[in-house]
Structure formats: structure tokens, C-alpha cells
Protein backbone atom coordinates (compact mmCIF):
# COMPACT_ATOMS: atom_id res chain seq x y z
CA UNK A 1 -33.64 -5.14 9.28
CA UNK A 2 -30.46 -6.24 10.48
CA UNK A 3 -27.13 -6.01 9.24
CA UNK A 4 -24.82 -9.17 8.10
CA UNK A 5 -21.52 -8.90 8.76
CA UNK A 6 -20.11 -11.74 7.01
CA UNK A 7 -19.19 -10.73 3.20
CA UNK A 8 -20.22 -13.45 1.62
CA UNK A 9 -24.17 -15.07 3.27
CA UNK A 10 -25.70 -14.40 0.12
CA UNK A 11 -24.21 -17.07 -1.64
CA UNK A 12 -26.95 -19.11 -3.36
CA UNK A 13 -26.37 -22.17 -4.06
CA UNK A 14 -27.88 -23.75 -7.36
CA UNK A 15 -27.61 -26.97 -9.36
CA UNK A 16 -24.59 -29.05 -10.74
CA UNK A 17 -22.02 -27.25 -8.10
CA UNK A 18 -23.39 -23.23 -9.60
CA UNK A 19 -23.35 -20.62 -7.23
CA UNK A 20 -24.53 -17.22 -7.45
CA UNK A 21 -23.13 -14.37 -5.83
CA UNK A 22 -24.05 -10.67 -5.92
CA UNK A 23 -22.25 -8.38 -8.95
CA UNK A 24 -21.06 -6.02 -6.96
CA UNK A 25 -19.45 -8.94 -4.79
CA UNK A 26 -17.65 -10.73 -7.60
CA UNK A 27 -16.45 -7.67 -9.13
CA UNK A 28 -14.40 -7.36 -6.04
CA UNK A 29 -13.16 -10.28 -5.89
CA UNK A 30 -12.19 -10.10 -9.10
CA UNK A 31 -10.70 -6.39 -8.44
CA UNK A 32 -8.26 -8.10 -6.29
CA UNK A 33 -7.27 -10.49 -8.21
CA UNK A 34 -8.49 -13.57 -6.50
CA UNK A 35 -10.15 -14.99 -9.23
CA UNK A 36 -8.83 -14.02 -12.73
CA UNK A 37 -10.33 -14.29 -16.08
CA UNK A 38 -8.82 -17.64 -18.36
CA UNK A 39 -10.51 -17.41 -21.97
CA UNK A 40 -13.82 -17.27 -21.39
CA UNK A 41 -13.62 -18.61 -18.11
CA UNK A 42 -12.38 -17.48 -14.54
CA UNK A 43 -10.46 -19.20 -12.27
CA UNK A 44 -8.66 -18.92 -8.99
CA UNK A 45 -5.34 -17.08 -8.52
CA UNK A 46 -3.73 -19.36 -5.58
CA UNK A 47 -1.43 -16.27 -4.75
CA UNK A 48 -4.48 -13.84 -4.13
CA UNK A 49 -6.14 -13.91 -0.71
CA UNK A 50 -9.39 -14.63 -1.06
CA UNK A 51 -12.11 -13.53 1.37
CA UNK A 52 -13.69 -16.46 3.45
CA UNK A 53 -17.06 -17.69 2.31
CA UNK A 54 -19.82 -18.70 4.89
CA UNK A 55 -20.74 -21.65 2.74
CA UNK A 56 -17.26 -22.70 2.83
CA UNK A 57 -14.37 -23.68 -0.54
CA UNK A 58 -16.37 -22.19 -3.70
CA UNK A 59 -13.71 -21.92 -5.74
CA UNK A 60 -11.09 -24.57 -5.30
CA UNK A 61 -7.65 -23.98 -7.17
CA UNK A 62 -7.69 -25.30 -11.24
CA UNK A 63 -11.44 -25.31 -11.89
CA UNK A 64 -12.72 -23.04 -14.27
CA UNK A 65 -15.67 -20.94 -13.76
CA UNK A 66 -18.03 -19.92 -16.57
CA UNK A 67 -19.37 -15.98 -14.99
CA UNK A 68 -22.95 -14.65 -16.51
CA UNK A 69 -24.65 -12.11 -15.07
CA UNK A 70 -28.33 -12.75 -14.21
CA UNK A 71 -29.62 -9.33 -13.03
CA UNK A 72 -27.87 -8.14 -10.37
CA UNK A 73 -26.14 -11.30 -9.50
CA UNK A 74 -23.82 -13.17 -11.01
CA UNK A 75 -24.04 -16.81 -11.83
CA UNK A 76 -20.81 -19.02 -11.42
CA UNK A 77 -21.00 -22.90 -13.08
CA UNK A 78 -17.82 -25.20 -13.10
CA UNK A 79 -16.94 -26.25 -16.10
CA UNK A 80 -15.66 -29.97 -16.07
């Protein structure tokens, strides 16, 4: 087994622009503030650092994010 050492590998990618990422994962991000709930929605706090993503921009500034949890992963869809 080796060890990743970039945060973020485990992104999955799924239809329509969804993402998944792993719970413990986006509660940290979330911890920090760098993406903050809206309603029912999340989206990106532009004066948060946010921690680079191997599979590059996932959460571009003003797009709303509708978060379920799916196990032990969380599920991210834009929401037009």
C-alpha cells in the first residue's frame, strides 16, 4: 500500500459536473471556511484559501453546491 500525498486524489468524478469527495475531507474544508453553507446549498468563500485539488477548479466562485452524504463520501452537484 502506498501512501498519497496529495489531499485531494480521491476526487470522483460523476455525471452533470458532480463530484464526490470523502466526508471527512469536506468537513474540513468546510471547517475552514472555504466553502460555506447558502440555504440549502454551499458555496465558495473567495476569501478562504482553499486547498489545491489534483483534478483541478471544483468549485469555482458563485456556483452553488447541493452536499448529500452517500456513505462515507459526500456527493457535491451544481445547481444551475
Amino acid at each position: 500500500m502506498s501512501l498519497d500525498h496529495s489531499p485531494f486524489a480521491d476526487v470522483r468524478r460523476l455525471e452533470n459536473g458532480a463530484f464526490s469527495l470523502p466526508q471527512l475531507k469536506w468537513r474540513e474544508i468546510v471547517f475552514v471556511g472555504a466553502v460555506r453553507p447558502d440555504g440549502y446549498f454551499y458555496v465558495r468563500d473567495p476569501a478562504r484559501p482553499l486547498p489545491p485539488f489534483a483534478t483541478g477548479e471544483l468549485f469555482p466562485e458563485g456556483v452553488r453546491f447541493r452536499a448529500i452524504a452517500e456513505g462515507n463520501r459526500v456527493v457535491l452537484t451544481p445547481q444551475g
